[in-house]
PDB file of N, CA and C in Angstrom:
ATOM      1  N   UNK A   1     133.815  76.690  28.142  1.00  0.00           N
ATOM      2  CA  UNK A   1     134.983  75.880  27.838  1.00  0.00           C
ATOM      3  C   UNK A   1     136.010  76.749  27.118  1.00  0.00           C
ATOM      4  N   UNK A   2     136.971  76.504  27.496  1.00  0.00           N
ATOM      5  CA  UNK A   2     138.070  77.617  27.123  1.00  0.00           C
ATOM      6  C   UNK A   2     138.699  77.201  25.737  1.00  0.00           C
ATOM      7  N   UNK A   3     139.093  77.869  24.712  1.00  0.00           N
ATOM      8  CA  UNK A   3     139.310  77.618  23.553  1.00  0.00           C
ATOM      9  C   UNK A   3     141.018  77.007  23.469  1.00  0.00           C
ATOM     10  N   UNK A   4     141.023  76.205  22.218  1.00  0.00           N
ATOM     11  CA  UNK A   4     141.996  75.703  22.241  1.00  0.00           C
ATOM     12  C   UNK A   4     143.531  76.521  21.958  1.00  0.00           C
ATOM     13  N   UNK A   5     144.143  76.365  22.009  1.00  0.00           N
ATOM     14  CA  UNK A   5     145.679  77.657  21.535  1.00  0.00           C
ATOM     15  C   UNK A   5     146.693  76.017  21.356  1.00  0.00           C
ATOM     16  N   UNK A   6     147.318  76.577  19.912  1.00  0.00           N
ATOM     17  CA  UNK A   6     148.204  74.910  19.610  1.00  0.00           C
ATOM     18  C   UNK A   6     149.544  76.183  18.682  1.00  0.00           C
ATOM     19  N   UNK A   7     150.629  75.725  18.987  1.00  0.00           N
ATOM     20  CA  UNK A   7     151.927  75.766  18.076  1.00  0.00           C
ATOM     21  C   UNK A   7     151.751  75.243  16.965  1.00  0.00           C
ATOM     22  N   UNK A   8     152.022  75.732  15.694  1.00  0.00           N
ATOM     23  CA  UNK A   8     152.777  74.680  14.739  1.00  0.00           C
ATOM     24  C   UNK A   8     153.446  75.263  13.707  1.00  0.00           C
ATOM     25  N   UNK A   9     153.637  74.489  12.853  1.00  0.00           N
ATOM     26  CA  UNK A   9     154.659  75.444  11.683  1.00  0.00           C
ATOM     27  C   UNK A   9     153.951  75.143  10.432  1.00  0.00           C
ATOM     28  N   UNK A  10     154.158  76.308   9.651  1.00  0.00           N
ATOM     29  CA  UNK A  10     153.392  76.254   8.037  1.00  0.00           C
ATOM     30  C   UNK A  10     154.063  75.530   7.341  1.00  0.00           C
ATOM     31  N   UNK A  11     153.102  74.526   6.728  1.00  0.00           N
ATOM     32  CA  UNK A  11     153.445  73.783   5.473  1.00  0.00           C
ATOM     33  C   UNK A  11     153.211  73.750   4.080  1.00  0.00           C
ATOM     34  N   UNK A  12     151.933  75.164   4.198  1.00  0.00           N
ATOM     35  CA  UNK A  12     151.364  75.124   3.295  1.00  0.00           C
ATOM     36  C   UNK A  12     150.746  76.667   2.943  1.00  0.00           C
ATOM     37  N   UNK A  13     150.887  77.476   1.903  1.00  0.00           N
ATOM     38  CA  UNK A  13     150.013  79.101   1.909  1.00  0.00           C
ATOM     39  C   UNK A  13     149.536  79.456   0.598  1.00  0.00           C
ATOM     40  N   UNK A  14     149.551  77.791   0.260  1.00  0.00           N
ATOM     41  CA  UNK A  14     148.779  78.368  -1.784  1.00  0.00           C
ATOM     42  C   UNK A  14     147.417  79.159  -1.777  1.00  0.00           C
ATOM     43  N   UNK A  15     146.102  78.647  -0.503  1.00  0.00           N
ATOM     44  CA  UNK A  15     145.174  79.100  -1.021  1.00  0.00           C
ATOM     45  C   UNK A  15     145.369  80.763  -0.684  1.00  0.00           C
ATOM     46  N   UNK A  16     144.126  81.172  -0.507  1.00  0.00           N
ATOM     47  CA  UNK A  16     143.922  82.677  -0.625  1.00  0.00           C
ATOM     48  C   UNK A  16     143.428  82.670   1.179  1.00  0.00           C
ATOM     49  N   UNK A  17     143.713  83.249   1.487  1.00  0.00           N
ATOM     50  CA  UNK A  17     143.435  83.701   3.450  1.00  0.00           C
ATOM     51  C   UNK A  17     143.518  82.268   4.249  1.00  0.00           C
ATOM     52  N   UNK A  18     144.146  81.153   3.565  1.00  0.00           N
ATOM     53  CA  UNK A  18     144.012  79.719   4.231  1.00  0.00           C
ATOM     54  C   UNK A  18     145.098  79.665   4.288  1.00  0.00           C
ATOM     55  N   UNK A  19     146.315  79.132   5.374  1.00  0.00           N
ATOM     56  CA  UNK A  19     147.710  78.038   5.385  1.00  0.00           C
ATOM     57  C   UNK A  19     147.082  76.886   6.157  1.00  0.00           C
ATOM     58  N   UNK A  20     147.942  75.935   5.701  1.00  0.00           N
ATOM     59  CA  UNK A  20     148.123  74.749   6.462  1.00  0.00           C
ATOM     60  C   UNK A  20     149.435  74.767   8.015  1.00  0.00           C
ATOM     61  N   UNK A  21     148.675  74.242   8.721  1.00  0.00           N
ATOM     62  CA  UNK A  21     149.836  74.015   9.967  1.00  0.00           C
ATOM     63  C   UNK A  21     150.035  72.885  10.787  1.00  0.00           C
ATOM     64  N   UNK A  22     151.194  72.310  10.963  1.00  0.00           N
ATOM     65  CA  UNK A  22     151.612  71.283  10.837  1.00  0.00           C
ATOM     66  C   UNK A  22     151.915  71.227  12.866  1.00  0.00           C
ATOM     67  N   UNK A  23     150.891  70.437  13.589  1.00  0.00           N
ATOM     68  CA  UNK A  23     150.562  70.904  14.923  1.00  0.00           C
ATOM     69  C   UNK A  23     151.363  69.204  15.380  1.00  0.00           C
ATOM     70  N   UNK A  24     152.336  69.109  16.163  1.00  0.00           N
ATOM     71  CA  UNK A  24     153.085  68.356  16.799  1.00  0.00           C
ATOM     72  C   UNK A  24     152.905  68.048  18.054  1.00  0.00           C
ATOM     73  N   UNK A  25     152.538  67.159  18.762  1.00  0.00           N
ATOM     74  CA  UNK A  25     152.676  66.561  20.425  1.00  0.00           C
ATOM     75  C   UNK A  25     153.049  65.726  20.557  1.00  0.00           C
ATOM     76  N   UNK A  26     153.460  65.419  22.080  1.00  0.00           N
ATOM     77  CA  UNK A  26     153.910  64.273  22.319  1.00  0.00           C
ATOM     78  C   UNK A  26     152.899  63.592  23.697  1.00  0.00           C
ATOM     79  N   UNK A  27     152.615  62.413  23.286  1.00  0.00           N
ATOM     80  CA  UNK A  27     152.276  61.618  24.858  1.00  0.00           C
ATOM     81  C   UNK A  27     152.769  60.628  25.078  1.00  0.00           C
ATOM     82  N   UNK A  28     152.338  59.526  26.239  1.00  0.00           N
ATOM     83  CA  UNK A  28     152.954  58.465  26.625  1.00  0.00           C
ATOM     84  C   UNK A  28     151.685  57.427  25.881  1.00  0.00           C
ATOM     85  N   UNK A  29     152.264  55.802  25.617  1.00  0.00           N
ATOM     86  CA  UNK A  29     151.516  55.238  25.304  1.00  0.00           C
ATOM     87  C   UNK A  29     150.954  54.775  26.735  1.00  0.00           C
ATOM     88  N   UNK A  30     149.402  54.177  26.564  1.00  0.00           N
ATOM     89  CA  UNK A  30     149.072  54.357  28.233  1.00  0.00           C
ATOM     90  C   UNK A  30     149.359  52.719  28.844  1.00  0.00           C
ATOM     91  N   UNK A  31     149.489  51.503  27.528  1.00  0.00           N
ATOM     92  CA  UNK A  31     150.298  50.150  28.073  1.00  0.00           C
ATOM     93  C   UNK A  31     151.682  50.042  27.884  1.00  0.00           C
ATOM     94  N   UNK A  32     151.993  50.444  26.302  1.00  0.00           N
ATOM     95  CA  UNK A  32     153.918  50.395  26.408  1.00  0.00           C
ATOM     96  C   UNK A  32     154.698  51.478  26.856  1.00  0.00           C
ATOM     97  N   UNK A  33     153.675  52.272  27.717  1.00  0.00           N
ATOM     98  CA  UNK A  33     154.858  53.087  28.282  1.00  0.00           C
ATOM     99  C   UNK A  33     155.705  53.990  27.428  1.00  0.00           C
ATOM    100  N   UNK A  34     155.696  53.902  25.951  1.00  0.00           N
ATOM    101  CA  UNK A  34     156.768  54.323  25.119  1.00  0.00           C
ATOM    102  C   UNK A  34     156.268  56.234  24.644  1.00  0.00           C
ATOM    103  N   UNK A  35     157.104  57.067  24.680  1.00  0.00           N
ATOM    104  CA  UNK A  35     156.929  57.971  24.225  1.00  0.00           C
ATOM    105  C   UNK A  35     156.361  58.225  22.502  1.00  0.00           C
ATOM    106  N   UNK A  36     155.260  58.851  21.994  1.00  0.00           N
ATOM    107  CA  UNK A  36     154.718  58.763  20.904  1.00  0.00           C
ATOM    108  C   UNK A  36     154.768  60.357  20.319  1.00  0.00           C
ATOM    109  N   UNK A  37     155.243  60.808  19.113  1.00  0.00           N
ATOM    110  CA  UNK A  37     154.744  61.627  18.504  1.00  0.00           C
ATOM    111  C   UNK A  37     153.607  61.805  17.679  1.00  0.00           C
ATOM    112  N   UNK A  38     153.134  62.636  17.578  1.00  0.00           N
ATOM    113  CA  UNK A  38     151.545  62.767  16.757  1.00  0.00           C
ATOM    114  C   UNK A  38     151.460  63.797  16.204  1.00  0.00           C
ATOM    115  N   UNK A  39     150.831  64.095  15.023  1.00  0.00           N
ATOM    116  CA  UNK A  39     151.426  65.093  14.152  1.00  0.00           C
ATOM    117  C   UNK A  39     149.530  65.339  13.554  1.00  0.00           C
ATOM    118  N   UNK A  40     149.016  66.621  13.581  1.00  0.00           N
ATOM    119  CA  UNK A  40     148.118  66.545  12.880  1.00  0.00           C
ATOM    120  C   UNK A  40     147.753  68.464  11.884  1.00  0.00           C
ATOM    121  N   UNK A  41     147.233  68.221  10.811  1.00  0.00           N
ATOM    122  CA  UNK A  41     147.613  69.565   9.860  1.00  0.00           C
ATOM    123  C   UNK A  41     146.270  70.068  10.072  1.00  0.00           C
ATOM    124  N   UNK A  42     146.254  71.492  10.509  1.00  0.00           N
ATOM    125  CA  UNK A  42     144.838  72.021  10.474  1.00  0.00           C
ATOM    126  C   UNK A  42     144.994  73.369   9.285  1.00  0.00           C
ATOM    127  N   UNK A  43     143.682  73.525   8.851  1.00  0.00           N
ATOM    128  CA  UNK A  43     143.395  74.603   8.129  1.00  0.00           C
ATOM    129  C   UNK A  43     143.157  76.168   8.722  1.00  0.00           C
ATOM    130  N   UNK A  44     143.894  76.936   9.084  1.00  0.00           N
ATOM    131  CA  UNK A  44     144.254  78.073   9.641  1.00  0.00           C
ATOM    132  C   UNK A  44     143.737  79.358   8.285  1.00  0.00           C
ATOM    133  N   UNK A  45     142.586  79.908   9.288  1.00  0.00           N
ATOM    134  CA  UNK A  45     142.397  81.605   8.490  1.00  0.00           C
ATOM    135  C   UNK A  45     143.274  82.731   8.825  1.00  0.00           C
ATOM    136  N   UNK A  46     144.033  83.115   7.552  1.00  0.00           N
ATOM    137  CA  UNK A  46     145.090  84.107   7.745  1.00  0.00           C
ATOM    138  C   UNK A  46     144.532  85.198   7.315  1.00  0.00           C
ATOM    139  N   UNK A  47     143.933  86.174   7.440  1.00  0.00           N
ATOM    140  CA  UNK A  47     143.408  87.266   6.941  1.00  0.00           C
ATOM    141  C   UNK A  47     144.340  88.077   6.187  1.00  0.00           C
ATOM    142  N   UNK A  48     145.182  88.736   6.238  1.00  0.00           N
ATOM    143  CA  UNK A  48     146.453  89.834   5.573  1.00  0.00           C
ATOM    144  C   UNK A  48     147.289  88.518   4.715  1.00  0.00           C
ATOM    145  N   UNK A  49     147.347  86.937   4.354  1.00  0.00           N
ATOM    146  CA  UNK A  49     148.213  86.476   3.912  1.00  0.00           C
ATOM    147  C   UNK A  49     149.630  86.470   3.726  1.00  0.00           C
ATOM    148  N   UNK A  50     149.633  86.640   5.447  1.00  0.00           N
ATOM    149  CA  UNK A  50     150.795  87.389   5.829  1.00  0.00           C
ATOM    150  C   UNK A  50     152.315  86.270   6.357  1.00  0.00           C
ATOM    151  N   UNK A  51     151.511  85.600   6.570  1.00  0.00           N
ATOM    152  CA  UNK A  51     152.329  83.547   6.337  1.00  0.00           C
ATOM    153  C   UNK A  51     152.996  83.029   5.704  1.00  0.00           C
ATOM    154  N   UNK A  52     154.165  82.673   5.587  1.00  0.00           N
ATOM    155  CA  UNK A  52     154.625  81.397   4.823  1.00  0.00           C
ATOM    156  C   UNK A  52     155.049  80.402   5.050  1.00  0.00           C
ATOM    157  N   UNK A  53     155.295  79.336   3.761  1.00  0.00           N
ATOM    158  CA  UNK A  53     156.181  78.316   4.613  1.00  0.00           C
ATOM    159  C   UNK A  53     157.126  78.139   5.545  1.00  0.00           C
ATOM    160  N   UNK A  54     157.316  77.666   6.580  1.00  0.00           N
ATOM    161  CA  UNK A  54     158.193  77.348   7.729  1.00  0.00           C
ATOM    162  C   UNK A  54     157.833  78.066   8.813  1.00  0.00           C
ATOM    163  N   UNK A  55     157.236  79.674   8.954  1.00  0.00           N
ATOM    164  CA  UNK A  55     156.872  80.166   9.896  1.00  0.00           C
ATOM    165  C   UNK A  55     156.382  79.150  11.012  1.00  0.00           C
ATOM    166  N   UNK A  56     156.890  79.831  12.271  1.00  0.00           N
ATOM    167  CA  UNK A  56     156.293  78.953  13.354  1.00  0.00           C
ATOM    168  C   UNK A  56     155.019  80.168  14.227  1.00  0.00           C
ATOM    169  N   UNK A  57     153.700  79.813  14.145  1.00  0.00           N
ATOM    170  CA  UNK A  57     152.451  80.379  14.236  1.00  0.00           C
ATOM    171  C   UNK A  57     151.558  79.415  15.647  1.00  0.00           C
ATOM    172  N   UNK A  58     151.255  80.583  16.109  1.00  0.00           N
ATOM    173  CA  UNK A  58     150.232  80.364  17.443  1.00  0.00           C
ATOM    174  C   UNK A  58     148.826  80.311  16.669  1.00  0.00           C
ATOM    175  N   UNK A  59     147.931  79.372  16.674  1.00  0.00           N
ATOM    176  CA  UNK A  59     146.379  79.082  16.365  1.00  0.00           C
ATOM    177  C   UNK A  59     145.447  78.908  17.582  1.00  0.00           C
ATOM    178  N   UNK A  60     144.302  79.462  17.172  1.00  0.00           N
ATOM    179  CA  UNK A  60     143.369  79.478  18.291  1.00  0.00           C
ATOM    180  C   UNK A  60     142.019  79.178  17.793  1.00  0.00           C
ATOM    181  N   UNK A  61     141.304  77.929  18.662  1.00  0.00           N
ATOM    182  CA  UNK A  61     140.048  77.851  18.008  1.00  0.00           C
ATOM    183  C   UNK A  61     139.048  79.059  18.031  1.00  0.00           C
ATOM    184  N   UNK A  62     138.483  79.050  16.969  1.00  0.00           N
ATOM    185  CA  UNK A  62     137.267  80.012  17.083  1.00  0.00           C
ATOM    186  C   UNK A  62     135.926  79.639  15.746  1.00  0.00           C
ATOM    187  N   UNK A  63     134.971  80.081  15.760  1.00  0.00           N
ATOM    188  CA  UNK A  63     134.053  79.937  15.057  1.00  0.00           C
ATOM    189  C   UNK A  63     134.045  79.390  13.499  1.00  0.00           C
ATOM    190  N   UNK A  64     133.707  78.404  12.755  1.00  0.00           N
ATOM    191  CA  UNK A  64     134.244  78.048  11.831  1.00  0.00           C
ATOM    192  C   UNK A  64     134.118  78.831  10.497  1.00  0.00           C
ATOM    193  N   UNK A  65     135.111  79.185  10.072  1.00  0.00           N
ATOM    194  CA  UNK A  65     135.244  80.255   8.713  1.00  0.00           C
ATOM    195  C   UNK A  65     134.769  79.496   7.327  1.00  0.00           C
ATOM    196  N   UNK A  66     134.771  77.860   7.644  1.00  0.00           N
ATOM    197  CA  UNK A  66     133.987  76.669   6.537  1.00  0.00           C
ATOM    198  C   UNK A  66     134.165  75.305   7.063  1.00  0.00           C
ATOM    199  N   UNK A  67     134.104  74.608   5.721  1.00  0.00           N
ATOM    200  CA  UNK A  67     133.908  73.154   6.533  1.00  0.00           C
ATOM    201  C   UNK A  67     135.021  72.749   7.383  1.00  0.00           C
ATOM    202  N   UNK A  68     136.133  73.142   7.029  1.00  0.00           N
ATOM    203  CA  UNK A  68     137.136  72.910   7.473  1.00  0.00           C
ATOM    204  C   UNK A  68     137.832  73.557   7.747  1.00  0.00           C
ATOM    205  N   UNK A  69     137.757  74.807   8.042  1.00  0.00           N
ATOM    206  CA  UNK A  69     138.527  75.781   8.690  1.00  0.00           C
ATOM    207  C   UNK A  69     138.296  76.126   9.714  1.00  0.00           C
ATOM    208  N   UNK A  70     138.810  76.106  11.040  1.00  0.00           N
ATOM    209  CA  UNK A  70     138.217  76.157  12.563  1.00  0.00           C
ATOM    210  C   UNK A  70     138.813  76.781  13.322  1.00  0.00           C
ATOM    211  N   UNK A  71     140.036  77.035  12.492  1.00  0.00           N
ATOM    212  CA  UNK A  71     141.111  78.075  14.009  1.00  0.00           C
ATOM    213  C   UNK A  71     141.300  78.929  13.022  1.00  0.00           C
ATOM    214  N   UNK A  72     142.054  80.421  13.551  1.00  0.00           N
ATOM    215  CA  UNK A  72     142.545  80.940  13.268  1.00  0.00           C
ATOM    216  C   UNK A  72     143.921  81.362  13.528  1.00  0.00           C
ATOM    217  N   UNK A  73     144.906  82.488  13.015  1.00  0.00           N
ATOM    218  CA  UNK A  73     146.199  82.823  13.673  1.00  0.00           C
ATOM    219  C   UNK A  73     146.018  83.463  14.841  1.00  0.00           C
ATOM    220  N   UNK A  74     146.591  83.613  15.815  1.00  0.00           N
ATOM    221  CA  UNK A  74     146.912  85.029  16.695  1.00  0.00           C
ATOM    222  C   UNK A  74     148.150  85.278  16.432  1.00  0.00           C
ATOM    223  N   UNK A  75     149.371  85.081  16.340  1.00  0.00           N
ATOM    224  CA  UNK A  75     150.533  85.813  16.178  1.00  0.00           C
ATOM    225  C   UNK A  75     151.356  84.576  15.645  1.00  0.00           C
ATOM    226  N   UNK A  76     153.040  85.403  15.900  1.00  0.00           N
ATOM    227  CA  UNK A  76     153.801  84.255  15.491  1.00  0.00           C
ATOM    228  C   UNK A  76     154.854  84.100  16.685  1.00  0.00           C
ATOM    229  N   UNK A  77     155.255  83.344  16.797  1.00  0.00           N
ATOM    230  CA  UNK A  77     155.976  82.782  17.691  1.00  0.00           C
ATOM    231  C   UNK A  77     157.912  82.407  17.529  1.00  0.00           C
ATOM    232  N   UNK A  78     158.388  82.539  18.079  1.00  0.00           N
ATOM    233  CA  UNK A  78     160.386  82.315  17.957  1.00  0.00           C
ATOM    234  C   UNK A  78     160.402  81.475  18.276  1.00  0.00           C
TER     235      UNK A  78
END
């Protein structure tokens, strides 16, 4: 199964090798038809703490670094 790869932007780089990222989609509702945004924050391992707020960052799942840390960075994105 092929790993996940998600956009989002930093909201967060207090801890130490951790940011927060703020991962955005959109779908359709599947009875009202209505377009929905969905917004969900994952815990991203930054190794060099090289991140800050607002950056917009490519994440990729991989092996979990703790309870709650599950993706990491690959680069950054324009």
């Amino acid at each position: 199964m092929p790993k996940k790869i998600l956009n989002g932007i930093v909201v967060s780089d207090k801890p130490n090798k951790t940011i927060t990222v703020l991962v955005e989609r959109k779908y359709q509702h599947p009875v009202l038809k209505k377009i929905i945004k969905a917004r969900k924050k994952y815990n991203v391992h930054d190794e060099e703490n090289k991140f800050k707020n607002g950056d917009k960052v490519l994440i990729q799942e991989c092996k979990p670094f703790s309870k709650l840390k599950k993706f990491q960075v690959i680069g950054e994105t324009k």
